[in-house]
C-alpha atoms as a PDB file:
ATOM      1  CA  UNK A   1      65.746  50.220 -36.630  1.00  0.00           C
ATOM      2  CA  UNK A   2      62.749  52.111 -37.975  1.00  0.00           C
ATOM      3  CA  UNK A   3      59.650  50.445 -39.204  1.00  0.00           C
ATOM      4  CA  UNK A   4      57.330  51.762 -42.115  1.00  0.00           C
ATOM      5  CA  UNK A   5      53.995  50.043 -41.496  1.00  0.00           C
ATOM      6  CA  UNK A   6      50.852  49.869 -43.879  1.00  0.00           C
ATOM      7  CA  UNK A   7      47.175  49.518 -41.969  1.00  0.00           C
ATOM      8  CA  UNK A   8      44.826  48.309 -44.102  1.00  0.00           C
ATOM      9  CA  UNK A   9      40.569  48.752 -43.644  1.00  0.00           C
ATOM     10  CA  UNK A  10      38.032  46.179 -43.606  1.00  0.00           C
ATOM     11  CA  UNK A  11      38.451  44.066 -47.149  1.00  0.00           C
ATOM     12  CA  UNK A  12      34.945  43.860 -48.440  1.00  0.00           C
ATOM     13  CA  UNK A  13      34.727  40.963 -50.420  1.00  0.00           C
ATOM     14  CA  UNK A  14      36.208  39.809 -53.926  1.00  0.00           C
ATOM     15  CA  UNK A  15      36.727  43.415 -55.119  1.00  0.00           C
ATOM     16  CA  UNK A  16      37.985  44.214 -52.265  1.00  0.00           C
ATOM     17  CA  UNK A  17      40.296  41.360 -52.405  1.00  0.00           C
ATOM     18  CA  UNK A  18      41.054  42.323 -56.307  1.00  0.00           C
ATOM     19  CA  UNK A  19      42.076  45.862 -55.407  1.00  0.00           C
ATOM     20  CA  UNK A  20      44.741  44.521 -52.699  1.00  0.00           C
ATOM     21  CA  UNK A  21      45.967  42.488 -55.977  1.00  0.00           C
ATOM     22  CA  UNK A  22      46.563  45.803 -57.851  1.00  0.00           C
ATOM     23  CA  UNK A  23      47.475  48.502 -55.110  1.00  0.00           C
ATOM     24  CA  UNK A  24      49.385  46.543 -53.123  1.00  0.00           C
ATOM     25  CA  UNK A  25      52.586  45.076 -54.955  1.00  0.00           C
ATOM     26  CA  UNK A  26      53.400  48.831 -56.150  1.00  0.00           C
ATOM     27  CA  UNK A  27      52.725  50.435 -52.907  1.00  0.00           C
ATOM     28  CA  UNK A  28      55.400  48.461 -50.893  1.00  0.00           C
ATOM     29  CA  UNK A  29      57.689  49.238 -53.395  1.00  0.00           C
ATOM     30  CA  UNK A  30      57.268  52.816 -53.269  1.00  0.00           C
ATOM     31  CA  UNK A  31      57.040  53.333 -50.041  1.00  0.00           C
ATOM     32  CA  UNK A  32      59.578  50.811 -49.047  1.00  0.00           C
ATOM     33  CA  UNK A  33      57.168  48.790 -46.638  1.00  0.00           C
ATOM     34  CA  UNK A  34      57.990  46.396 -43.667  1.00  0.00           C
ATOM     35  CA  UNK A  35      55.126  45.007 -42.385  1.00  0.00           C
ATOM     36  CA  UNK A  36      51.406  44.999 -43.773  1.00  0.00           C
ATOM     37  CA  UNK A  37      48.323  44.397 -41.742  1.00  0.00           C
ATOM     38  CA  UNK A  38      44.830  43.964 -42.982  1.00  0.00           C
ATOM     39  CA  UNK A  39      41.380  43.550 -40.995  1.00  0.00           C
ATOM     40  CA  UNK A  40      40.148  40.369 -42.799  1.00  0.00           C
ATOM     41  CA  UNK A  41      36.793  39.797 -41.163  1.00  0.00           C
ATOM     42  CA  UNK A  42      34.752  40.669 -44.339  1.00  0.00           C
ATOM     43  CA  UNK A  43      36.866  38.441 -46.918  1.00  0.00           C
ATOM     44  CA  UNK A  44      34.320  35.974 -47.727  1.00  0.00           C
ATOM     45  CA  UNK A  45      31.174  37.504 -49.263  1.00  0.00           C
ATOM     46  CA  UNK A  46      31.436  40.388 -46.471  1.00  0.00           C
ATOM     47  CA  UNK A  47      31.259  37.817 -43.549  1.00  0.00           C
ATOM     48  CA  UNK A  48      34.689  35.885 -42.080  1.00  0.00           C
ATOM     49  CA  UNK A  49      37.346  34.711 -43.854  1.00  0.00           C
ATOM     50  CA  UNK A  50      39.017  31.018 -45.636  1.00  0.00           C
ATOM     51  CA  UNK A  51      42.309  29.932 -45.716  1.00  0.00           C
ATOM     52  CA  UNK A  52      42.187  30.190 -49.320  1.00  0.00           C
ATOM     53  CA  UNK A  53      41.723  34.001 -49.168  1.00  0.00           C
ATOM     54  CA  UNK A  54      44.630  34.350 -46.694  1.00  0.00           C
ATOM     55  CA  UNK A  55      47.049  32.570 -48.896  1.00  0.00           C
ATOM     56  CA  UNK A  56      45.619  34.871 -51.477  1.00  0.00           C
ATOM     57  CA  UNK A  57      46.150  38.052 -50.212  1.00  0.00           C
ATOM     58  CA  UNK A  58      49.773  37.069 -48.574  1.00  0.00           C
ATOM     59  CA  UNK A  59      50.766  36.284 -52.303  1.00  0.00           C
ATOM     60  CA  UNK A  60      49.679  39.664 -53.053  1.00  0.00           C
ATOM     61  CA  UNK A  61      51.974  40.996 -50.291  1.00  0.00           C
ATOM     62  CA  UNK A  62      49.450  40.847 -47.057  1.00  0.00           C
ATOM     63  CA  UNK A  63      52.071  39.275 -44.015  1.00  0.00           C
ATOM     64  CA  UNK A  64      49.154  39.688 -41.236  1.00  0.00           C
ATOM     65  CA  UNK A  65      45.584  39.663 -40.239  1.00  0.00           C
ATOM     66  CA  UNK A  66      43.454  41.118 -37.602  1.00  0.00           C
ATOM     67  CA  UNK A  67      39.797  40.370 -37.193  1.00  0.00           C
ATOM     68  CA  UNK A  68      36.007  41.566 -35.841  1.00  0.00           C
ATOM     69  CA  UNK A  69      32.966  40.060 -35.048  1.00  0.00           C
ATOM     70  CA  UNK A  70      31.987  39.140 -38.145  1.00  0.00           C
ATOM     71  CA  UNK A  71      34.910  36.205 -38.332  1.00  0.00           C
ATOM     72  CA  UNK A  72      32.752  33.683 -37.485  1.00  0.00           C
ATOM     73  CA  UNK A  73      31.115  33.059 -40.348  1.00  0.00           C
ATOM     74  CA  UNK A  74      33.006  30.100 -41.693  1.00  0.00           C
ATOM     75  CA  UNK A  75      32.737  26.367 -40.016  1.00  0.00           C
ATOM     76  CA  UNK A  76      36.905  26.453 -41.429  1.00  0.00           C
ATOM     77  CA  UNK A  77      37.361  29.625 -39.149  1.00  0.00           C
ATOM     78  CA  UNK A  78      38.004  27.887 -35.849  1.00  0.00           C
ATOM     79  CA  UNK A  79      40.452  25.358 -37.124  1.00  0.00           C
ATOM     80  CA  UNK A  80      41.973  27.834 -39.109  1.00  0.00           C
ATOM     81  CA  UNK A  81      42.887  30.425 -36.027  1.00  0.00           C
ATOM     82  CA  UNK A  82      43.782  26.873 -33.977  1.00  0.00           C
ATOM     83  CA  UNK A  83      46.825  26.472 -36.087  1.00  0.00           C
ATOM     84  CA  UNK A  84      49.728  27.385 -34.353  1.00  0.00           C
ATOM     85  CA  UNK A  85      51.029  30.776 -35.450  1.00  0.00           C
ATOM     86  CA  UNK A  86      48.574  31.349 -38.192  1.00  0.00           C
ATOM     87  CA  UNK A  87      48.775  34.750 -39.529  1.00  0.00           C
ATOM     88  CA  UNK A  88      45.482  36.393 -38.082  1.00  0.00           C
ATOM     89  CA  UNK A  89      44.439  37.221 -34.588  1.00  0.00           C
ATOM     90  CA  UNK A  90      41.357  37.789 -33.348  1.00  0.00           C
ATOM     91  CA  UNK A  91      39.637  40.649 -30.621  1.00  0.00           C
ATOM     92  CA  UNK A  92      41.512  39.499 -27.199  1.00  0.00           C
ATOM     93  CA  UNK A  93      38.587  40.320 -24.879  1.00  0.00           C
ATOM     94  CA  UNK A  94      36.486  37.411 -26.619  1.00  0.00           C
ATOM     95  CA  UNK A  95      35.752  35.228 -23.389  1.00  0.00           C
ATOM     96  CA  UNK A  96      38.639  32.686 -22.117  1.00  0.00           C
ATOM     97  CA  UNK A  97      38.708  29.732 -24.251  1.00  0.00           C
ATOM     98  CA  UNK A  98      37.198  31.368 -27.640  1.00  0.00           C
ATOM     99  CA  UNK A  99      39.664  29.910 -30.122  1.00  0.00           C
ATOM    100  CA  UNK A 100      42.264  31.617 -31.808  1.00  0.00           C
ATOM    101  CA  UNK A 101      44.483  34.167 -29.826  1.00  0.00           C
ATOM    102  CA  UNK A 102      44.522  37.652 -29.229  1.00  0.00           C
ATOM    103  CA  UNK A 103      47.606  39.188 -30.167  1.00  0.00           C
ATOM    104  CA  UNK A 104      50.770  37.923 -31.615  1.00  0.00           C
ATOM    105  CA  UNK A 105      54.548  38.963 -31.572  1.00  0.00           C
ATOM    106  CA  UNK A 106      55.531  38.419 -35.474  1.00  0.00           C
ATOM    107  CA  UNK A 107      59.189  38.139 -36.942  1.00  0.00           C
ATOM    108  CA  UNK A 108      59.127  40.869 -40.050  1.00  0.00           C
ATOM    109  CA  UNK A 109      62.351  39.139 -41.456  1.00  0.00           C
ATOM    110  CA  UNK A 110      63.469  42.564 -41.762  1.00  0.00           C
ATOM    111  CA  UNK A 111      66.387  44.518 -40.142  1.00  0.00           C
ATOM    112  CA  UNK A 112      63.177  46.190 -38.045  1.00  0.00           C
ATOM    113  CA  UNK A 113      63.081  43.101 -36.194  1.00  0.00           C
ATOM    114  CA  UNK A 114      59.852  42.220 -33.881  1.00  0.00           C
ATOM    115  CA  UNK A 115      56.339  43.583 -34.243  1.00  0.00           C
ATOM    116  CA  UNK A 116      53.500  42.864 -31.767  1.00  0.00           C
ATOM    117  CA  UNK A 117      50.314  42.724 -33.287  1.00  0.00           C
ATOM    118  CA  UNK A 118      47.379  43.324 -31.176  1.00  0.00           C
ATOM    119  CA  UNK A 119      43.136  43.128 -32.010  1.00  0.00           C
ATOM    120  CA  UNK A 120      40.738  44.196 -29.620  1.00  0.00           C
ATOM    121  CA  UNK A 121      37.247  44.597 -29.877  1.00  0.00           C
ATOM    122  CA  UNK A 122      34.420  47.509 -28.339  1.00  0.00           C
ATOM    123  CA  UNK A 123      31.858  46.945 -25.973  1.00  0.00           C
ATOM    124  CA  UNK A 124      29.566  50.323 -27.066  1.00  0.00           C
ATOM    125  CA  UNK A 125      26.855  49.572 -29.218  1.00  0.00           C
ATOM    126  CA  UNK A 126      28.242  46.147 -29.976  1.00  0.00           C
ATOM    127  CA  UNK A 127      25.550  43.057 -29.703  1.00  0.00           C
ATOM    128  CA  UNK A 128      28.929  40.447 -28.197  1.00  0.00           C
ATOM    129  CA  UNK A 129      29.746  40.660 -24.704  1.00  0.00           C
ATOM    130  CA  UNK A 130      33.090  41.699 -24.132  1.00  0.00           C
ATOM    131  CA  UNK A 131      35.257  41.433 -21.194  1.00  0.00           C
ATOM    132  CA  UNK A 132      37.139  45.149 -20.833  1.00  0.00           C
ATOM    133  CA  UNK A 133      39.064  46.483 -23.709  1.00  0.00           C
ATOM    134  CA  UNK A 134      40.781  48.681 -21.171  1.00  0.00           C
ATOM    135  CA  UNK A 135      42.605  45.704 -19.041  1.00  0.00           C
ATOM    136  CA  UNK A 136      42.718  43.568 -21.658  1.00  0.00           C
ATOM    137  CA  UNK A 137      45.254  45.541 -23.370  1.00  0.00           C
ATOM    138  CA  UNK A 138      46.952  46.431 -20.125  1.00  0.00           C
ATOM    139  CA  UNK A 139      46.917  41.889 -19.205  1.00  0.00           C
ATOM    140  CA  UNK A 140      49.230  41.921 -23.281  1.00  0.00           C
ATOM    141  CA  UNK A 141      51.363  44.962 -22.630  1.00  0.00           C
ATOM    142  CA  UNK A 142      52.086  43.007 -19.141  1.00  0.00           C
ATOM    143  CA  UNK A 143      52.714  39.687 -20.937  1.00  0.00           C
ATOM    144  CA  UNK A 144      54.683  41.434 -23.276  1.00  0.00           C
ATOM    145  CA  UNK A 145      56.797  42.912 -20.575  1.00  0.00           C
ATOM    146  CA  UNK A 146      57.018  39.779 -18.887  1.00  0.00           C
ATOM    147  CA  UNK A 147      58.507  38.231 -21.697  1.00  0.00           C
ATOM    148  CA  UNK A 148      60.989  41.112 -21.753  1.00  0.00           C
ATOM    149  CA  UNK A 149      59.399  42.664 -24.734  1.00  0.00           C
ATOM    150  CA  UNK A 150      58.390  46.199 -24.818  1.00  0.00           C
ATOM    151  CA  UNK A 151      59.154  48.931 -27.507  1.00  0.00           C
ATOM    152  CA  UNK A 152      62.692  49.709 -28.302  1.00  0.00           C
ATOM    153  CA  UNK A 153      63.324  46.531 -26.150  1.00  0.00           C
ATOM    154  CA  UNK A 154      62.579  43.733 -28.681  1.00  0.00           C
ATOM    155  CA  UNK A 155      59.971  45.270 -30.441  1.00  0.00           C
ATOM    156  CA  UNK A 156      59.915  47.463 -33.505  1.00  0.00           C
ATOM    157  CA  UNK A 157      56.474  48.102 -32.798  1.00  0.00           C
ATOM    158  CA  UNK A 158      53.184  47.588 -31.288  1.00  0.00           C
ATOM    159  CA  UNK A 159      49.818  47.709 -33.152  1.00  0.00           C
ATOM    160  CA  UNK A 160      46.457  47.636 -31.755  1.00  0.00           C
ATOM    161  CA  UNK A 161      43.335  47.252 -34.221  1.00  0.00           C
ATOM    162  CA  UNK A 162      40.252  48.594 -31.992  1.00  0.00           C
ATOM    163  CA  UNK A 163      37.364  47.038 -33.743  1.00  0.00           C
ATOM    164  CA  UNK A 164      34.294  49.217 -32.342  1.00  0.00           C
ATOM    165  CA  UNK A 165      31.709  51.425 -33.409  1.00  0.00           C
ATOM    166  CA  UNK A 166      32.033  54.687 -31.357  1.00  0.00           C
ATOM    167  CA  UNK A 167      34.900  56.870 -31.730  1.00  0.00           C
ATOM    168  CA  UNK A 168      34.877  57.950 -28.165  1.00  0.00           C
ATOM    169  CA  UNK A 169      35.550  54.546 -27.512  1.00  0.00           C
ATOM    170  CA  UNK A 170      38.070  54.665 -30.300  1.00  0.00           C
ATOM    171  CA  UNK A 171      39.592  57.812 -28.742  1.00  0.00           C
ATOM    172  CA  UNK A 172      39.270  56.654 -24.907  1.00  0.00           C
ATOM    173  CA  UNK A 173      41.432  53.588 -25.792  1.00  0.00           C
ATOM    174  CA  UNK A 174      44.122  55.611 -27.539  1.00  0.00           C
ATOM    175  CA  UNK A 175      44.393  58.346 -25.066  1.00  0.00           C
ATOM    176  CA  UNK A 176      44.577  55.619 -22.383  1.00  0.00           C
ATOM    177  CA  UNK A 177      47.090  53.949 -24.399  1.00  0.00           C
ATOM    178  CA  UNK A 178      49.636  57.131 -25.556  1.00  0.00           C
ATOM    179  CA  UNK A 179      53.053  56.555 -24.789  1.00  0.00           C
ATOM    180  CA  UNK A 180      52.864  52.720 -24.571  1.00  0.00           C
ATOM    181  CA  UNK A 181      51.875  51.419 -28.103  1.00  0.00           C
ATOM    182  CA  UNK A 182      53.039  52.739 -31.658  1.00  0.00           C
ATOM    183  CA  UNK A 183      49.582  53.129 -33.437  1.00  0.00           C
ATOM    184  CA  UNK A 184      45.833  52.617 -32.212  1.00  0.00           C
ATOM    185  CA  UNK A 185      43.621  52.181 -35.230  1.00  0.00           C
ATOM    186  CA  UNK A 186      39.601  51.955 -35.596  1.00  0.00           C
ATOM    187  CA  UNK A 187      37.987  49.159 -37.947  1.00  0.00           C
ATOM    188  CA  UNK A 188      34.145  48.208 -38.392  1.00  0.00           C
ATOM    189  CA  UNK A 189      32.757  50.963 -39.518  1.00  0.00           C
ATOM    190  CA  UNK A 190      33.732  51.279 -42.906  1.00  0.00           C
ATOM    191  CA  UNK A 191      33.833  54.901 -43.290  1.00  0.00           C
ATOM    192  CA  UNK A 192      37.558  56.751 -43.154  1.00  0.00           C
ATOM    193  CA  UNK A 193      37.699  59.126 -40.724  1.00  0.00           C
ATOM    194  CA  UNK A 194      39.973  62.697 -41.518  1.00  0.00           C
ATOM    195  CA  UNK A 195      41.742  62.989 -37.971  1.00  0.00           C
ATOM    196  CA  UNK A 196      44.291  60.794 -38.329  1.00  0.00           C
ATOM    197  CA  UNK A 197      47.059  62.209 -35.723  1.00  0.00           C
ATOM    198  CA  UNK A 198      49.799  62.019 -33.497  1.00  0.00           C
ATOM    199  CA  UNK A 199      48.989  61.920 -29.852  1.00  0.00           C
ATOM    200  CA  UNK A 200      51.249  63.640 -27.303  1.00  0.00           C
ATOM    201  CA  UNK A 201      53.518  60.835 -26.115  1.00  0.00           C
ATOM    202  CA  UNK A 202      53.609  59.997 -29.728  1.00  0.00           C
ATOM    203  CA  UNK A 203      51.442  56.899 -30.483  1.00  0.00           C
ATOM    204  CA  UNK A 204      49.683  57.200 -33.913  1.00  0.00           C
ATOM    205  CA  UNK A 205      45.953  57.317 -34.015  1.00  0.00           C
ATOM    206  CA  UNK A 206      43.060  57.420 -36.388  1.00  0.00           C
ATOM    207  CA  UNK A 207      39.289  56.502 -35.484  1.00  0.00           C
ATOM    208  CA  UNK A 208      38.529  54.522 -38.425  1.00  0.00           C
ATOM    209  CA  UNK A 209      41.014  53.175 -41.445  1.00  0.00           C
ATOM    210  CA  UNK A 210      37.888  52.564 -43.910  1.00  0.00           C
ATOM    211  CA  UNK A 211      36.967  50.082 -46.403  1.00  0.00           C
ATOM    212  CA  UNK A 212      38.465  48.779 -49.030  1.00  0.00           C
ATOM    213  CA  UNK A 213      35.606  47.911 -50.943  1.00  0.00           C
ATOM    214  CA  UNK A 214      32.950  49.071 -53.679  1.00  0.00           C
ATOM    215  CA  UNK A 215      32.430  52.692 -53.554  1.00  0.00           C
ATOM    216  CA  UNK A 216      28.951  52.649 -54.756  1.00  0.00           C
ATOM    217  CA  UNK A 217      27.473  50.791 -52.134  1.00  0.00           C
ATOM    218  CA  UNK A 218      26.665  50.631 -48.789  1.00  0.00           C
ATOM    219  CA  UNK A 219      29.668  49.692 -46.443  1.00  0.00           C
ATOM    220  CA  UNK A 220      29.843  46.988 -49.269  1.00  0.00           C
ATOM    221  CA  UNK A 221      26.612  45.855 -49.907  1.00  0.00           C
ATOM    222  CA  UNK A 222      24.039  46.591 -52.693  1.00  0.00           C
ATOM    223  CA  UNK A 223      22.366  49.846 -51.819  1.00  0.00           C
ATOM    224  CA  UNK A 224      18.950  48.821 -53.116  1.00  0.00           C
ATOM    225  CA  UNK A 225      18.792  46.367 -50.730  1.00  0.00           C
ATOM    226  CA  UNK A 226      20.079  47.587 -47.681  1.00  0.00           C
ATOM    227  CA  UNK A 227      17.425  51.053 -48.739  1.00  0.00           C
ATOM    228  CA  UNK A 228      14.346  48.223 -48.746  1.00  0.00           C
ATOM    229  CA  UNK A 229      15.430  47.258 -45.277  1.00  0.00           C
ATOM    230  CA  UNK A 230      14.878  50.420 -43.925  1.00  0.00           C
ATOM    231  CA  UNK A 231      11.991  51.518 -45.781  1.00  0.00           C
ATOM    232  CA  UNK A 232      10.641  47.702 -44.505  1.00  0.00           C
ATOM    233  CA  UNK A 233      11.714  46.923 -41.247  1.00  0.00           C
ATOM    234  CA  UNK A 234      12.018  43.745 -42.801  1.00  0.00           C
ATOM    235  CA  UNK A 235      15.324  41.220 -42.731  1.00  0.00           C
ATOM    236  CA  UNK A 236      17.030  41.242 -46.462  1.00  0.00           C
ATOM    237  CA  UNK A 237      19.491  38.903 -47.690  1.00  0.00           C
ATOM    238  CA  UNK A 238      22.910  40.844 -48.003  1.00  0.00           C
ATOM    239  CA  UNK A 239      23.995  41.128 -52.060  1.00  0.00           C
ATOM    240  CA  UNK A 240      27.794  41.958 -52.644  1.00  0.00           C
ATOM    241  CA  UNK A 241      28.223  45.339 -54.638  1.00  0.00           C
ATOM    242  CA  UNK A 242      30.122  45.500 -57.561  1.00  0.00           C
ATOM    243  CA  UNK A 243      31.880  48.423 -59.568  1.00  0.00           C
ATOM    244  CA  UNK A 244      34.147  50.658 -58.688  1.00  0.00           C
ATOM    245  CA  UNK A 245      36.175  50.658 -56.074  1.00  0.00           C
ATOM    246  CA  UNK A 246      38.100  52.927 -53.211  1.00  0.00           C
ATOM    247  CA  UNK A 247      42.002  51.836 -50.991  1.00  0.00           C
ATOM    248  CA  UNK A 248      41.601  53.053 -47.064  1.00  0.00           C
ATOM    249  CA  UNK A 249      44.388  52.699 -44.395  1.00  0.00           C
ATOM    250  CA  UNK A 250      47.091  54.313 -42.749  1.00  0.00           C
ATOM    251  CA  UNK A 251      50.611  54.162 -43.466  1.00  0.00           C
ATOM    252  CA  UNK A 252      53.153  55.150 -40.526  1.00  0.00           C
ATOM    253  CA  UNK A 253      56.498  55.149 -39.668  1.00  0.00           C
ATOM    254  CA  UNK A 254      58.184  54.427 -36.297  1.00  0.00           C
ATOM    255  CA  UNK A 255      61.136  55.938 -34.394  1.00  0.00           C
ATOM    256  CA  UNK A 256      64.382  53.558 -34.492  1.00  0.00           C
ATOM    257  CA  UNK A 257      64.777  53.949 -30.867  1.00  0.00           C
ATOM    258  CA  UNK A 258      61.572  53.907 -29.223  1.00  0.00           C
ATOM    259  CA  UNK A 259      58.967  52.228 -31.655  1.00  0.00           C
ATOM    260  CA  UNK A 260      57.104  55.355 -31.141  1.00  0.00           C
ATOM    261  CA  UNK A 261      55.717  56.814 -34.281  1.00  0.00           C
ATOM    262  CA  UNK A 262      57.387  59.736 -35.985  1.00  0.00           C
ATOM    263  CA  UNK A 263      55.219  59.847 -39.339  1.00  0.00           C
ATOM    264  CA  UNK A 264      51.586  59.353 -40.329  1.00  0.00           C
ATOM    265  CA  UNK A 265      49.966  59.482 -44.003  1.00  0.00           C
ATOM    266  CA  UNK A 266      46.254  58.470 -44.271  1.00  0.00           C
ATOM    267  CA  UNK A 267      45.916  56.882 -47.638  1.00  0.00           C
ATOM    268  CA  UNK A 268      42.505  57.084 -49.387  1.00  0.00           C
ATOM    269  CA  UNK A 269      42.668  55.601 -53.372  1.00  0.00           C
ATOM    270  CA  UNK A 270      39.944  56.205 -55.682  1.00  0.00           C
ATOM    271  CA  UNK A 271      38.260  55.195 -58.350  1.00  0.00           C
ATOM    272  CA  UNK A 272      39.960  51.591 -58.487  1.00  0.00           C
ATOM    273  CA  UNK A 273      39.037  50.131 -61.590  1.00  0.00           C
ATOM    274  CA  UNK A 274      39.492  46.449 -60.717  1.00  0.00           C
ATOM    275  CA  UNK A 275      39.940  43.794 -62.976  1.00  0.00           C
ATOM    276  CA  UNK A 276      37.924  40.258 -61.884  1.00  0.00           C
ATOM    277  CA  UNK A 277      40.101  38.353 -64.109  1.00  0.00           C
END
C-alpha cells in the first residue's frame, strides 16, 4: 500500500517545539499522513534532546526521530537512545559502540505496513570523525536485505536523513543511492533549499528540509549575538530567539508497489504566530 510521509527540519527549540503543537495536528489530517519524522537534535535550547520533549512532540503527532551531532548535549541522552526501540536514531557512521543505533525498521500501525528509518551523518566540513557515509548505508540496505526486507518486500519505505553541511555531499549520497531508497533528505543547515526533486530511478531528494524555528534569527539563535561573534572573534554564549516563526519539510508519497516515490511537495509555513501558553 502507498505511504504519505511528512519530513520535518531541525526543531529549534521551544518555539520550534510550539509550532509542531499548532501545524501539526491539522496537517495530518489534511493530508491524510502515515508516518512523521522529525530531526530532534536541537530540541533542548538548540542543543540535544529529553525524553520529556519526545513524549511532547509524539502527543502532538511526531511517531519518529532522527538526530545530528548536536544530540549529545544531555547527560539523559545516552540512556535515553539505550532503551530498546526508543523512537529516535542517531547518524549510523558514529564509531562502533557509540550508543544508540543507527537506523530502525518501525511498525506505522497503518495498512502501509513497515518503514525503515535511516540517519546518517557527513564527513565534509564536519569537526566528528565519521566512518563512510557511502558503505555505511550500503552495510543497512544489506542488513535490511538480509533480514528479507527491502522495498515492496516488507517495507513501505525507506528514509535516509543525511545530516551534513555540503550539498554535494547531500547530492553524491542521493545519486549513489537512486533506485534503492524512497527519499534522501539534508538536515543541519537550517536553511530550505528550492530543488526538491525526483531522481531518475525515482527516490525523492531535497538538499536541506530547513528549520522549524524563529524566523528572525540566526539558524535559531539571537542575531545580535551571533553578529558580535563575528565582528569579535570572540566565543558568545548562544541566546534562543524568540518571535515569529517559519514550518520546513517535505511531504512525499510512495508507490504501493515499489516504495519508490511518486509525489513530492516541499512545505515552507510562514509567519507562525505561536502561542507559549
Amino acid at each position: 500500500m502507498s505511504m504519505k510521509i511528512l519530513l520535518v527540519g531541525d526543531v529549534f527549540a521551544r518555539f520550534g517545539r510550539k509550532t509542531i503543537a499548532q501545524l501539526l495536528p491539522d496537517l495530518k489530517k489534511d493530508k491524510q499522513i502515515d508516518f512523521v519524522i522529525v530531526n530532534g537534535e536541537n530540541l533542548h535550547h538548540g542543543k540535544g534532546f529529553s525524553d520529556a520533549m519526545i513524549q511532547e512532540l509524539q502527543a502532538y503527532g511526531v511517531d519518529f526521530f532522527t538526530g545530528g551531532n548536536h544530540i549529545w548535549k544531555l547527560p539523559e541522552t545516552i540512556e535515553n537512545l539505550q532503551k530498546p526501540d526508543y523512537p529516535f536514531v542517531r547518524p549510523a557512521n558514529y564509531p562502533p559502540g557509540t550508543p544508540g543505533r543507527g537506523y530502525a525498521v518501525v511498525n506505522t500501525f497503518s495498512p502501509a505496513g513497515k518503514i525503515a528509518v535511516i540517519n546518517l551523518m557527513g564527513r565534509v566540513f564536519m569537526t566528528c570523525h565519521l566512518d563512510d557515509p557511502f558503505r555505511v548505508a550500503d552495510n543497512i540496505l544489506s542488513e535490511l536485505e538480509h533480514d528479507g526486507l527491502s522495498l515492496g518486500n516488507g517495507l513501505s519505505a525507506i528514509t535516509v536523513d543525511f545530516h551534513a553541511e555540503t550539498a554535494s555531499e547531500k547530492m553524491a549520497l542521493a545519486q549513489y543511492l537512486d533506485g534503492r531508497v524512497t527519499v534522501v533528505y539534508g538536515t543541519h543547515t537550517h536553511v530550505q533549499t528550492a530543488d526538491e526533486q525526483i531522481l531518475p530511478k525515482n527516490t525523492a531528494y531535497i538538499t536541506d528540509l530547513g528549520m522549524t524555528g524563529v524566523i528572525d534569527s540566526i539558524i535559531g539563535v539571537e542575531k545580535n549575538i551571533i553578529i558580535d561573534g563575528f565582528l569579535t572573534q570572540r566565543p558568545v554564549r548562544h541566546q534562543i530567539a524568540s518571535g515569529k516563526t517559519r514550518f520546513g519539510g517535505l511531504f512525499l508519497e510512495t508507490d504501493d508497489k515499489t516504495g519508490m516515490a511518486v509525489k513530492i511537495e516541499r512545505l515552507q509555513i510562514f509567519p507562525i504566530d505561536v502561542s507559549l501558553s
